[in-house]
PDB file of N, CA and C in Angstrom:
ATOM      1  N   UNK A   1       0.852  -1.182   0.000  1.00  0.00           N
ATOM      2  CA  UNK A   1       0.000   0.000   0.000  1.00  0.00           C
ATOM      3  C   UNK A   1       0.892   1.237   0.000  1.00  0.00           C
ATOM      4  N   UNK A   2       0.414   2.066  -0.591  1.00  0.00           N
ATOM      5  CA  UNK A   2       1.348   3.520  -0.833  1.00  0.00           C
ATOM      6  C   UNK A   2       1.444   4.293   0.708  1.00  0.00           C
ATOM      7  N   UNK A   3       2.666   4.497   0.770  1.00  0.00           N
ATOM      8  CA  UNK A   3       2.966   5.694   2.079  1.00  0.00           C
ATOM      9  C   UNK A   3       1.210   6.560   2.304  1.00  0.00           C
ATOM     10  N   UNK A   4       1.084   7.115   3.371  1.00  0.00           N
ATOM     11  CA  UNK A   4       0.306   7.508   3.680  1.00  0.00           C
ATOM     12  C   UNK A   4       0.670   8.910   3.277  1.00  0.00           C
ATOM     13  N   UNK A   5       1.706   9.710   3.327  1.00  0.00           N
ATOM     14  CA  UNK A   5       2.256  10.598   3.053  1.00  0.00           C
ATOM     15  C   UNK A   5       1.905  11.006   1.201  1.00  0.00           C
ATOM     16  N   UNK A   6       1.346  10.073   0.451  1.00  0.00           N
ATOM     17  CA  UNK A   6       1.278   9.922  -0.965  1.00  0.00           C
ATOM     18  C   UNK A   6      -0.226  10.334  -0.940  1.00  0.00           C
ATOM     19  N   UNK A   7      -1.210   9.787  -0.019  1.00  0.00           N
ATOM     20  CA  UNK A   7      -2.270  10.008  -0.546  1.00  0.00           C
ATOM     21  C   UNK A   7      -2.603  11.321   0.014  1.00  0.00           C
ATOM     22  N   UNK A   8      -1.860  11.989   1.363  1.00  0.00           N
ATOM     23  CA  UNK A   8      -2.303  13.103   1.593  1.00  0.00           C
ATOM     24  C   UNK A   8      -1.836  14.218   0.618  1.00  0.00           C
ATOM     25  N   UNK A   9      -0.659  13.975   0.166  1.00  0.00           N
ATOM     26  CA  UNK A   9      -0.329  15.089  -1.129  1.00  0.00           C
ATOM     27  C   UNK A   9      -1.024  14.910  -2.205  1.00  0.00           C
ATOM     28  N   UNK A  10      -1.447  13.640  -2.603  1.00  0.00           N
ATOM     29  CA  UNK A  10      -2.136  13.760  -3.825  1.00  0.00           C
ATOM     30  C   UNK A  10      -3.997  14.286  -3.328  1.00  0.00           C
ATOM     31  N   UNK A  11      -3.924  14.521  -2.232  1.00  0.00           N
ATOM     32  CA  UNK A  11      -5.442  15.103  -2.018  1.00  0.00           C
ATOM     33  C   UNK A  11      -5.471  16.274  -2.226  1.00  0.00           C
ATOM     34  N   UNK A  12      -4.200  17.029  -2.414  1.00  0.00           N
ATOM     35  CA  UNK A  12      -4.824  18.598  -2.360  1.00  0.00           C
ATOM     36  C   UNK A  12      -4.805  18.686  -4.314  1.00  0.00           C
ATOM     37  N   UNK A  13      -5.803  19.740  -4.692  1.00  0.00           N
ATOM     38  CA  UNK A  13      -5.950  19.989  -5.808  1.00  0.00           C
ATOM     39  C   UNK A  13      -4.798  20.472  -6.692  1.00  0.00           C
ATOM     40  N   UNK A  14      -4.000  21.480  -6.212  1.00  0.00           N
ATOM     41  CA  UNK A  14      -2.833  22.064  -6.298  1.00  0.00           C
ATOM     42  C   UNK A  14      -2.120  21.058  -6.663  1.00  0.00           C
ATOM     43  N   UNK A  15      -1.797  20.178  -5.764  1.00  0.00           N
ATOM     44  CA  UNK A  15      -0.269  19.139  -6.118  1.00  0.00           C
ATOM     45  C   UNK A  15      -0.471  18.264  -6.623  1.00  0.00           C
ATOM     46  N   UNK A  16      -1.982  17.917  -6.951  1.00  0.00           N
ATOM     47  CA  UNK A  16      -2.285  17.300  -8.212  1.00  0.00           C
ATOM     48  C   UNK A  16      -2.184  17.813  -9.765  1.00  0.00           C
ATOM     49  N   UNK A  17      -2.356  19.078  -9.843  1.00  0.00           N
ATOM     50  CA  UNK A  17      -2.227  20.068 -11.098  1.00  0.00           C
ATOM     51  C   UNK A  17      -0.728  20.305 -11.400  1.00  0.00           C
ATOM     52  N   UNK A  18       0.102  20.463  -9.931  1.00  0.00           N
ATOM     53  CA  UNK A  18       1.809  20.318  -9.984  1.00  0.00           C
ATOM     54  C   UNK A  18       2.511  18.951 -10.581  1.00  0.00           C
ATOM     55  N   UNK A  19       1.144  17.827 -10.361  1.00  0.00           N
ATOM     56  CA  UNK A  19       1.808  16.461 -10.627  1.00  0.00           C
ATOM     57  C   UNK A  19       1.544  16.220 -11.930  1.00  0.00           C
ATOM     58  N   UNK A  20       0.553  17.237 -12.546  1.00  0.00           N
ATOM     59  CA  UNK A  20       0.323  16.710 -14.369  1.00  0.00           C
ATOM     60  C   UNK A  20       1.034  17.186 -14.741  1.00  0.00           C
ATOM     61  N   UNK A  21       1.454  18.747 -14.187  1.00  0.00           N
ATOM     62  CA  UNK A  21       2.405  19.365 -15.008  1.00  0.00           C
ATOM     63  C   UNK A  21       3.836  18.528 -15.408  1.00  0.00           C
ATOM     64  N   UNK A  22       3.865  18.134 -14.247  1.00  0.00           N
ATOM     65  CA  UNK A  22       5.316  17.513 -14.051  1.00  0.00           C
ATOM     66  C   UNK A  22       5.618  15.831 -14.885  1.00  0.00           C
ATOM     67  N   UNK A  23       4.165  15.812 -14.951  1.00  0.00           N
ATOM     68  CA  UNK A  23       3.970  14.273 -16.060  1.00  0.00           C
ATOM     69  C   UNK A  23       4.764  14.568 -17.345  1.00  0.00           C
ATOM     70  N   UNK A  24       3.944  16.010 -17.797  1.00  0.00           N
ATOM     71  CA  UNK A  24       4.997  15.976 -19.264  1.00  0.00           C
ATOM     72  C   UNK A  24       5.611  16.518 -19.160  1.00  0.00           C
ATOM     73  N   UNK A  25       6.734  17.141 -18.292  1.00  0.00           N
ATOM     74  CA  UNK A  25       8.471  17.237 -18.337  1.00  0.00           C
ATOM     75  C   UNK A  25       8.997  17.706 -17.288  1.00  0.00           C
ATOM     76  N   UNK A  26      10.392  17.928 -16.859  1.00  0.00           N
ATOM     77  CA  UNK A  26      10.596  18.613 -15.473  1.00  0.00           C
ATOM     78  C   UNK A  26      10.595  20.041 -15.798  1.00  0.00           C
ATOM     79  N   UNK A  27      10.123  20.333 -14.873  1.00  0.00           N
ATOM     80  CA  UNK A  27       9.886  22.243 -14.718  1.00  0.00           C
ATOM     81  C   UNK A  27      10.630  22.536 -13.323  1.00  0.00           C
ATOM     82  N   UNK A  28      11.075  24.139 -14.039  1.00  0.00           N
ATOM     83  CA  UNK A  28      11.889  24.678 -13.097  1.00  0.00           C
ATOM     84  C   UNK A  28      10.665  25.482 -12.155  1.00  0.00           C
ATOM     85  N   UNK A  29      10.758  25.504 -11.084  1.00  0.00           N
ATOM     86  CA  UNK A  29       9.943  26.304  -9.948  1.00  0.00           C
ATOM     87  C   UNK A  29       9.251  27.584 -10.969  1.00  0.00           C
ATOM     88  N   UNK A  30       9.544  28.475 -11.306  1.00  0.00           N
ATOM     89  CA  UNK A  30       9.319  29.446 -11.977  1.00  0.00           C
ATOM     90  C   UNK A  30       7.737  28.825 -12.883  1.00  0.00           C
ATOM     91  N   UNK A  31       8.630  28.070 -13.764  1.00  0.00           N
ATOM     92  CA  UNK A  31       7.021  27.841 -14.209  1.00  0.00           C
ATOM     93  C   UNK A  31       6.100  26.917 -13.971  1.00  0.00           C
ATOM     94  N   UNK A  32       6.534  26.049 -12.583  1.00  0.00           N
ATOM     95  CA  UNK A  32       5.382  25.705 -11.775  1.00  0.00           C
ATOM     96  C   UNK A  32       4.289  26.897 -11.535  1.00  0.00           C
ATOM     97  N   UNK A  33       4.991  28.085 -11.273  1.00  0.00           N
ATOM     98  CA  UNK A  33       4.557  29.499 -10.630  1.00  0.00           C
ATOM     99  C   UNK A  33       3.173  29.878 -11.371  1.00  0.00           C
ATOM    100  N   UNK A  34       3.620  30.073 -12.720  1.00  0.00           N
ATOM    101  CA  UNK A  34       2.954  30.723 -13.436  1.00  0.00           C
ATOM    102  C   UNK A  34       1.785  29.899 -14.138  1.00  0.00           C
ATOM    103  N   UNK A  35       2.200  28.146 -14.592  1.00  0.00           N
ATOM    104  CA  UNK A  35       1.153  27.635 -14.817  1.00  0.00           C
ATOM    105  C   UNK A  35      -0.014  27.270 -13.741  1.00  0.00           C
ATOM    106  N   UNK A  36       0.602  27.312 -12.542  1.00  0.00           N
ATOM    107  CA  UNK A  36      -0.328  27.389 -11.452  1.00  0.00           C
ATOM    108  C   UNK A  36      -1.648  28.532 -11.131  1.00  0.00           C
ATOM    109  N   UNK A  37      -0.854  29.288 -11.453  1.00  0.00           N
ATOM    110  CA  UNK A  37      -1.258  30.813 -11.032  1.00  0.00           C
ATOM    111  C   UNK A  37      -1.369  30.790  -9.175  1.00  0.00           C
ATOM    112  N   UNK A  38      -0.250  30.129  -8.423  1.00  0.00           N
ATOM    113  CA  UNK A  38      -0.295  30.261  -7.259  1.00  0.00           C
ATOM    114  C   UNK A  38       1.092  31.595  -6.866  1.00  0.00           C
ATOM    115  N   UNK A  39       1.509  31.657  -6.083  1.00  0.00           N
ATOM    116  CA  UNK A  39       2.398  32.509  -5.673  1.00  0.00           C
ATOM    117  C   UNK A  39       3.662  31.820  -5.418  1.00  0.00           C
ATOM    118  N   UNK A  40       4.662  32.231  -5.722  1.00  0.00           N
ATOM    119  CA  UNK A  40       5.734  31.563  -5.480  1.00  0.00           C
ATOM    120  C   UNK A  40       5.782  30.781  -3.700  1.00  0.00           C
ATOM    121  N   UNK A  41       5.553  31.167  -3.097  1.00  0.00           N
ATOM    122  CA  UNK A  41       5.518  30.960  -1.814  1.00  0.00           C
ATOM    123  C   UNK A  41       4.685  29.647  -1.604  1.00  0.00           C
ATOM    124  N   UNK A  42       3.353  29.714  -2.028  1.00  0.00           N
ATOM    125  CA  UNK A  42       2.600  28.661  -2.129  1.00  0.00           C
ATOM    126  C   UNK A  42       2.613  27.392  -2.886  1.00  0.00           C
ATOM    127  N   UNK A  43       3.198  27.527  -4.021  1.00  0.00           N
ATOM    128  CA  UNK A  43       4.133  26.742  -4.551  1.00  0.00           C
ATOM    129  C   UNK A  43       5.323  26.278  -4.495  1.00  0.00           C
ATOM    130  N   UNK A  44       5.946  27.078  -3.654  1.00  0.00           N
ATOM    131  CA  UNK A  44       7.085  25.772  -3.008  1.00  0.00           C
ATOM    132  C   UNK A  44       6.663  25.453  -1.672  1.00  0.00           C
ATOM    133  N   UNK A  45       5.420  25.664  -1.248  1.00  0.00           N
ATOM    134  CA  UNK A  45       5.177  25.094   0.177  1.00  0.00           C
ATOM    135  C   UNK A  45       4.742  23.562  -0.593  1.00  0.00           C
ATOM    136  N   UNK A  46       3.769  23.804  -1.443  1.00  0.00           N
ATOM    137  CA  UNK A  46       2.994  22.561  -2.578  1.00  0.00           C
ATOM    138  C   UNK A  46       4.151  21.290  -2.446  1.00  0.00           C
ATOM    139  N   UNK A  47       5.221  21.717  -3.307  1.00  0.00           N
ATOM    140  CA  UNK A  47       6.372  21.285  -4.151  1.00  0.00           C
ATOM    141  C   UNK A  47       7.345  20.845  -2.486  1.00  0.00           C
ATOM    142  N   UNK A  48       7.116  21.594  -1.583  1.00  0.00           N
ATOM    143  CA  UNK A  48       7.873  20.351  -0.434  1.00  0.00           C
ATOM    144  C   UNK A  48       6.866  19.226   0.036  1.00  0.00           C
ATOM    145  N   UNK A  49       5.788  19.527   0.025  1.00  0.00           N
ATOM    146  CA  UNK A  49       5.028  18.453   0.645  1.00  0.00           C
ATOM    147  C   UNK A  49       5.180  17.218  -0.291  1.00  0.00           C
ATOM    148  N   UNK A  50       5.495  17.655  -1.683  1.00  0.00           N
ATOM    149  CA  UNK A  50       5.095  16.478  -2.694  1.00  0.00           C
ATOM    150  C   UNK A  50       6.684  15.917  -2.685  1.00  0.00           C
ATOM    151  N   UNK A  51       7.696  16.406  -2.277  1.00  0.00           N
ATOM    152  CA  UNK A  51       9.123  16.029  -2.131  1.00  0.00           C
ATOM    153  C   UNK A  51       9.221  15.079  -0.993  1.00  0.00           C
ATOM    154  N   UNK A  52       8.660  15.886   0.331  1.00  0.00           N
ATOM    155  CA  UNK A  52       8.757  14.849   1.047  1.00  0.00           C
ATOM    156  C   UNK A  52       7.770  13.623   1.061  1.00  0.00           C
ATOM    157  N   UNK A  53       7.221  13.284   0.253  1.00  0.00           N
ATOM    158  CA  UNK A  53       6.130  12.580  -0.138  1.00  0.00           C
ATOM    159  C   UNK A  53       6.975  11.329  -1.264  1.00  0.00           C
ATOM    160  N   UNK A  54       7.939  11.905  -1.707  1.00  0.00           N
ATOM    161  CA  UNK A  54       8.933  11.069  -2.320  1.00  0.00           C
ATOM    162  C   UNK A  54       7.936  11.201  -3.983  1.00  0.00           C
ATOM    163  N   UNK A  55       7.273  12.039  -4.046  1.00  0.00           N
ATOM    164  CA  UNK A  55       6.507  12.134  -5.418  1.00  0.00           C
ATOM    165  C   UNK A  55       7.431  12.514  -6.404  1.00  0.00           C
ATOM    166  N   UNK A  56       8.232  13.547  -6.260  1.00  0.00           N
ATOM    167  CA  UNK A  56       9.048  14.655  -6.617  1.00  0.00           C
ATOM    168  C   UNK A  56      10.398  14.433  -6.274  1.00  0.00           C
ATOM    169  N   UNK A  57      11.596  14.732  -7.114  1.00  0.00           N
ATOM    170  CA  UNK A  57      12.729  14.864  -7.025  1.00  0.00           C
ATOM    171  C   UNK A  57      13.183  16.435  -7.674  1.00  0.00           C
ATOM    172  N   UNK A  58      14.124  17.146  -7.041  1.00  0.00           N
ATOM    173  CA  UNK A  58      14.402  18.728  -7.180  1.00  0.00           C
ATOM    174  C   UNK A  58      15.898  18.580  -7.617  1.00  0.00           C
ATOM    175  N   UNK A  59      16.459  19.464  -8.420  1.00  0.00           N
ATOM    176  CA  UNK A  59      18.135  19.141  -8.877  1.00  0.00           C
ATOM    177  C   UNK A  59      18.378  20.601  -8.900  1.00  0.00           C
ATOM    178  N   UNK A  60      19.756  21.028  -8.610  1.00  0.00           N
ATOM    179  CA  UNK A  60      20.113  21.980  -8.880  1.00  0.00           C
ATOM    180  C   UNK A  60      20.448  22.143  -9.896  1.00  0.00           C
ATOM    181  N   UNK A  61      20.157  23.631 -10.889  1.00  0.00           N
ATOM    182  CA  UNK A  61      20.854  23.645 -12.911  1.00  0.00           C
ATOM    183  C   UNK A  61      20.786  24.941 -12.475  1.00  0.00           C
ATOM    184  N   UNK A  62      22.380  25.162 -12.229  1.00  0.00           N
ATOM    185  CA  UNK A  62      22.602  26.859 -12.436  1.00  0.00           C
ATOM    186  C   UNK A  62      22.059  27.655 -11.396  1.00  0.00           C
ATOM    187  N   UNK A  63      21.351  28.315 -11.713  1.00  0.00           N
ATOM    188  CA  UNK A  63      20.318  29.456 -10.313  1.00  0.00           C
ATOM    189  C   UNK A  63      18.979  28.508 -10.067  1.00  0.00           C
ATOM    190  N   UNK A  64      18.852  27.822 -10.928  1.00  0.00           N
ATOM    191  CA  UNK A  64      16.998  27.358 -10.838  1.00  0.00           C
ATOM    192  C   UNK A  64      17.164  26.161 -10.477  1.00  0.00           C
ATOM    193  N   UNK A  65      16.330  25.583  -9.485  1.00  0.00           N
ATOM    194  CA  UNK A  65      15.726  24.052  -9.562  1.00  0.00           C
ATOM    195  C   UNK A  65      14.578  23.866  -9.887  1.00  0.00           C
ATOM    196  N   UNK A  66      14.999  22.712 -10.435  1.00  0.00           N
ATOM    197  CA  UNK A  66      13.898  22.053 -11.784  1.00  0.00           C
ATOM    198  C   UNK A  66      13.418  20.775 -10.725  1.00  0.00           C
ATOM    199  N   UNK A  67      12.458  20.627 -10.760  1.00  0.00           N
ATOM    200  CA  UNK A  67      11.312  19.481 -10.503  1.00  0.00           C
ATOM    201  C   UNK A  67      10.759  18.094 -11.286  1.00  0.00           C
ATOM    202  N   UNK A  68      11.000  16.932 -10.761  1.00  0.00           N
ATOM    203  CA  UNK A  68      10.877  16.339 -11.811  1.00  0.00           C
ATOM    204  C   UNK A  68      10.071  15.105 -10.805  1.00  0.00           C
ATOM    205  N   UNK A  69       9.198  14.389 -11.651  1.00  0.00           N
ATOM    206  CA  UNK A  69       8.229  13.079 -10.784  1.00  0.00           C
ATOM    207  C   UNK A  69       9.449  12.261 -10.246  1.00  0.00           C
ATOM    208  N   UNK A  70       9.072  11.456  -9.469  1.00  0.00           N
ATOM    209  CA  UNK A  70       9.658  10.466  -9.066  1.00  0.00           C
ATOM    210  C   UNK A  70       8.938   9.505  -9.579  1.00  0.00           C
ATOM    211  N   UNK A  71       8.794   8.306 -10.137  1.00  0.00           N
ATOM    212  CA  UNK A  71       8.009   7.325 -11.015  1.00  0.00           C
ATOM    213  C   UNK A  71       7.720   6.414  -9.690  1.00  0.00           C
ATOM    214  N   UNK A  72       9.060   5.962  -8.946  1.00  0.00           N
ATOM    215  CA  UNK A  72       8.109   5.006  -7.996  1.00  0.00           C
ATOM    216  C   UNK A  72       7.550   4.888  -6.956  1.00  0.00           C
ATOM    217  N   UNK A  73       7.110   6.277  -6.591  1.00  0.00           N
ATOM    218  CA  UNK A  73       5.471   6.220  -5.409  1.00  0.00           C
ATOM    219  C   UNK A  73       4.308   5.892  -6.615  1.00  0.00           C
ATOM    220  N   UNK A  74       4.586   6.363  -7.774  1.00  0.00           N
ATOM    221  CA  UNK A  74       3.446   6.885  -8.805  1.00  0.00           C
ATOM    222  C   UNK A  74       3.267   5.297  -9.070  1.00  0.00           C
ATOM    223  N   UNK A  75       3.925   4.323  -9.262  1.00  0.00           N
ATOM    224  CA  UNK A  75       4.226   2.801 -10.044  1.00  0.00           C
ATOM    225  C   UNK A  75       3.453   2.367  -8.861  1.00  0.00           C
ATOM    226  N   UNK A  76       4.240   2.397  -7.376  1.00  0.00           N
ATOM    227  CA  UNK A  76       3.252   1.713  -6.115  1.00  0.00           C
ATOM    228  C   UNK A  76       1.707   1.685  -5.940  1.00  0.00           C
ATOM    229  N   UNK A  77       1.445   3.413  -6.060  1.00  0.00           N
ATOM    230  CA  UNK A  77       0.076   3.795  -6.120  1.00  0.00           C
ATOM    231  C   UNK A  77      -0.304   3.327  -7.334  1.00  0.00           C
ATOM    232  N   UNK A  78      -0.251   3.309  -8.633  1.00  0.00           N
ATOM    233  CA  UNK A  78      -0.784   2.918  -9.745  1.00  0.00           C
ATOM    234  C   UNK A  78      -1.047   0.808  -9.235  1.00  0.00           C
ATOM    235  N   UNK A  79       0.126  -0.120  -8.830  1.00  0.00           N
ATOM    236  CA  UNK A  79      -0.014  -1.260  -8.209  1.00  0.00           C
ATOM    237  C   UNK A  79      -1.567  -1.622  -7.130  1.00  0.00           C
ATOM    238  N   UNK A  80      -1.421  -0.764  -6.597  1.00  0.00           N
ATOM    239  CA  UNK A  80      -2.208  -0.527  -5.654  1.00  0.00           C
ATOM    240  C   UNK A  80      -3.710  -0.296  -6.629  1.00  0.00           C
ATOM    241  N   UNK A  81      -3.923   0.609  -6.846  1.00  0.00           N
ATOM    242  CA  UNK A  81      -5.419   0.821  -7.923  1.00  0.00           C
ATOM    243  C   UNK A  81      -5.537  -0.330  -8.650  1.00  0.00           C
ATOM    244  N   UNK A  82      -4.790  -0.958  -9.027  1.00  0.00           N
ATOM    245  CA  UNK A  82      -4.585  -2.066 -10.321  1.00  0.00           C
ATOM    246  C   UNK A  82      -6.014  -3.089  -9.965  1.00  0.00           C
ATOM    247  N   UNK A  83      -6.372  -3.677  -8.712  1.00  0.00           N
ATOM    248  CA  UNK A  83      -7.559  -4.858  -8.704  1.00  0.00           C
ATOM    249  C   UNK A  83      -9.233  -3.520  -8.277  1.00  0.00           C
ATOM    250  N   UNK A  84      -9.205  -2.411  -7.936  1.00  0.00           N
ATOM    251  CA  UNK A  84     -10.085  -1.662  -8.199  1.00  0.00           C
ATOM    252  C   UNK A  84     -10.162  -1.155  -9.397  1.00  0.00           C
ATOM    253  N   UNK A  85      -9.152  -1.190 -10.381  1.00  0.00           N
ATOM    254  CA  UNK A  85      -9.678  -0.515 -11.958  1.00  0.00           C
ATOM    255  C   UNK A  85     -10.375  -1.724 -11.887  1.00  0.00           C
ATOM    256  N   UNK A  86      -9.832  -2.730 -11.866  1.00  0.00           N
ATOM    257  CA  UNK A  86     -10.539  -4.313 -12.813  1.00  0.00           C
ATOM    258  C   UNK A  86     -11.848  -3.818 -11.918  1.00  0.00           C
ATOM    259  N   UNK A  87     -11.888  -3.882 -11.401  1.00  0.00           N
ATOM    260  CA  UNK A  87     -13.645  -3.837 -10.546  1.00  0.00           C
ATOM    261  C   UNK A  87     -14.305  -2.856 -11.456  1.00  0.00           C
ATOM    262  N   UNK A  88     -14.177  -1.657 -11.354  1.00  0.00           N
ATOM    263  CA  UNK A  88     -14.462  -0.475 -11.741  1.00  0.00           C
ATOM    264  C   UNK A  88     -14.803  -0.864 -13.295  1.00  0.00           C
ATOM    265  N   UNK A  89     -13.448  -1.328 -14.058  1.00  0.00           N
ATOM    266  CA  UNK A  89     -13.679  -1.813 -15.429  1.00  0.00           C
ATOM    267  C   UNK A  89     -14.984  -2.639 -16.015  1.00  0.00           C
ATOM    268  N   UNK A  90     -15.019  -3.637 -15.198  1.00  0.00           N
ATOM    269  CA  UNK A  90     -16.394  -5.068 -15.178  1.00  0.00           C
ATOM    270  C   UNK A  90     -17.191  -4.162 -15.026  1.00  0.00           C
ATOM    271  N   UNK A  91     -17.540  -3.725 -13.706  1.00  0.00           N
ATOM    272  CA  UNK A  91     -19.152  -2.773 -13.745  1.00  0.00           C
ATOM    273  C   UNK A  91     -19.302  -1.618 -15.076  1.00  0.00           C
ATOM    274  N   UNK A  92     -18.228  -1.286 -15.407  1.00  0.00           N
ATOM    275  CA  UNK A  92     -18.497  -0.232 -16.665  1.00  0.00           C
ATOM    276  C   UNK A  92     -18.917  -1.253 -17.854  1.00  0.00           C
ATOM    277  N   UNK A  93     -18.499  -1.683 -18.166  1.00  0.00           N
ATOM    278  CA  UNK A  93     -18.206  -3.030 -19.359  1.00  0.00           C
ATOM    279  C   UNK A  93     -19.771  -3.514 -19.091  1.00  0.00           C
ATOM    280  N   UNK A  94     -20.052  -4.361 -17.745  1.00  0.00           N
ATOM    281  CA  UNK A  94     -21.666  -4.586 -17.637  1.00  0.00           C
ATOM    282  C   UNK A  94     -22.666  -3.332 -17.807  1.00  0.00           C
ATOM    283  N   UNK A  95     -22.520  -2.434 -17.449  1.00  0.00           N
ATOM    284  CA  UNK A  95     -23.586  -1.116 -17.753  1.00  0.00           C
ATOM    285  C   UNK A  95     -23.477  -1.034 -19.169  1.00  0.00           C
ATOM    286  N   UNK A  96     -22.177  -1.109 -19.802  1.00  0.00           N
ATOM    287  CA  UNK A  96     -22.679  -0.801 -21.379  1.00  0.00           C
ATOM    288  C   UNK A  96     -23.215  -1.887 -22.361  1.00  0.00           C
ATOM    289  N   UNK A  97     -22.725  -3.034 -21.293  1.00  0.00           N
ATOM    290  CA  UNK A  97     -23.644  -4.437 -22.472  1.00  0.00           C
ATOM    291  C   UNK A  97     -25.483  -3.686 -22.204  1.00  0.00           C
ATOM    292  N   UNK A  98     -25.913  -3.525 -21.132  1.00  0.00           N
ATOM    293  CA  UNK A  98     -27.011  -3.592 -20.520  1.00  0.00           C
ATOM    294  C   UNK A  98     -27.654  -2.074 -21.306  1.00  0.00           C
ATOM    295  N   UNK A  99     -26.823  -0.550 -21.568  1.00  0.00           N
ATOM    296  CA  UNK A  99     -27.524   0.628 -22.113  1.00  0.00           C
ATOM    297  C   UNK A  99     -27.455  -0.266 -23.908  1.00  0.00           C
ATOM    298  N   UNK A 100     -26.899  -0.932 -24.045  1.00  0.00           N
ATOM    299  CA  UNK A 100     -26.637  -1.391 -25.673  1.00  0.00           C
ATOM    300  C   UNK A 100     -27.869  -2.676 -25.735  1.00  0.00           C
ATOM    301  N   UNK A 101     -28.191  -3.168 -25.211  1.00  0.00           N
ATOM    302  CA  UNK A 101     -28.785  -3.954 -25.263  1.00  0.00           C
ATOM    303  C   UNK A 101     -30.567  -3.349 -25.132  1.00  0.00           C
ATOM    304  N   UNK A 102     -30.566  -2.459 -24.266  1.00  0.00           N
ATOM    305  CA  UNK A 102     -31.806  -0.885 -24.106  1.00  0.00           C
ATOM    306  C   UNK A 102     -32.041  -0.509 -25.348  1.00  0.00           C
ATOM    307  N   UNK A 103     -30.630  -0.294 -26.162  1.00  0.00           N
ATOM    308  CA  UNK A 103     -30.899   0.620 -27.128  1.00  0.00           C
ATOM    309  C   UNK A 103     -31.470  -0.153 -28.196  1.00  0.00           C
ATOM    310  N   UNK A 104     -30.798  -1.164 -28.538  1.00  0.00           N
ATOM    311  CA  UNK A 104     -31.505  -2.491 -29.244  1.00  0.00           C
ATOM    312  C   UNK A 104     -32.712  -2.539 -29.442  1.00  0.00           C
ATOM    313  N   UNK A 105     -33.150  -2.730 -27.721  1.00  0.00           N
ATOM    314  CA  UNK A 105     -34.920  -2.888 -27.758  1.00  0.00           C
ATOM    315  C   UNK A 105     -35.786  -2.041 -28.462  1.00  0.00           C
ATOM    316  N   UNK A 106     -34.634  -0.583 -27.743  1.00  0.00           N
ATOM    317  CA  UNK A 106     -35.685   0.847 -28.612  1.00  0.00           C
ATOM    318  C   UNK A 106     -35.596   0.806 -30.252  1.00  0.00           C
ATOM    319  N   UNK A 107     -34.715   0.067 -30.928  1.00  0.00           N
ATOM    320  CA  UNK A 107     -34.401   0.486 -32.076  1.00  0.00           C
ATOM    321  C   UNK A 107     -35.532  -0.933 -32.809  1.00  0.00           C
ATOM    322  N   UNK A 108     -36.161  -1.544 -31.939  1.00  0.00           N
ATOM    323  CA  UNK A 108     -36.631  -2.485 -32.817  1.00  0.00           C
ATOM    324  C   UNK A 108     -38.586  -2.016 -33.090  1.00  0.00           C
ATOM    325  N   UNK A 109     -38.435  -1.854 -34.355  1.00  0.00           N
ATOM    326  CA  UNK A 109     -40.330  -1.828 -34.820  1.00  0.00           C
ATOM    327  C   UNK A 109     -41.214  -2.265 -33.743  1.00  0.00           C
ATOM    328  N   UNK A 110     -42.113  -1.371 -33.271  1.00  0.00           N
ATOM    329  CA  UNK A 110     -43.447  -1.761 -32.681  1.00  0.00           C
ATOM    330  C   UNK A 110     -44.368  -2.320 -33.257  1.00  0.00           C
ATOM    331  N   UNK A 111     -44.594  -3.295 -32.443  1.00  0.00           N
ATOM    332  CA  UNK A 111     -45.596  -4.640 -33.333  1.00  0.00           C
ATOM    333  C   UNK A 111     -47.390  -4.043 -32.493  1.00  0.00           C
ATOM    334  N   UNK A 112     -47.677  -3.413 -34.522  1.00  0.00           N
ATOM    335  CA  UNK A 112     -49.222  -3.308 -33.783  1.00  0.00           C
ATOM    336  C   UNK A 112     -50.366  -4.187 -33.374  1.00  0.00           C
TER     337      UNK A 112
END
């Protein structure tokens, strides 16, 4: 089961929007800033919680640190969801045999 520390960072809205960003590439703090539209301040408060959360890895390049995912809390937690998608999956999969099979009925001629 994922650190407990994983699911409380991934609850806030913010460090979830920090964690897509960070899906497609590492970003330097700066434009965490701006695609956020949070304040610098509030965004690196975000960006430690999700560090110490082991979500996030930070590097020094020059004046700026850049932000980048860490893949394996994300691989654990993804492990973890893995037998609730299948659940989740079956009940979706049965609701659409069952609206397709509705629609069927409606699509067939009324016998006067």
């Amino acid at each position: 089961m994922p650190a407990p520390a994983v699911w409380t960072a991934l609850a806030d809205p913010h460090r979830r929007a920090i964690v897509a960003l960070l899906l497609e590439r590492p970003r330097p703090v700066g434009e965490i800033v701006d695609a956020c539209g949070l304040s610098q301040p509030g965004t690196s408060k975000h960006l430690r919680v999700l560090r110490e959360a082991g979500l996030v890895r930070v590097e020094q390049e020059a004046q700026r640190r850049v932000y980048r995912l860490d893949p394996a809390p994300v691989a654990e937690l993804d492990a973890w969801l893995e037998p609730y998608r299948r659940l989740w999956n079956d009940r979706l999969d049965a609701l659409g045999r069952r609206l397709d099979a509705h629609a069927r009925e409606d699509d067939e001629p009324a016998k006067d």
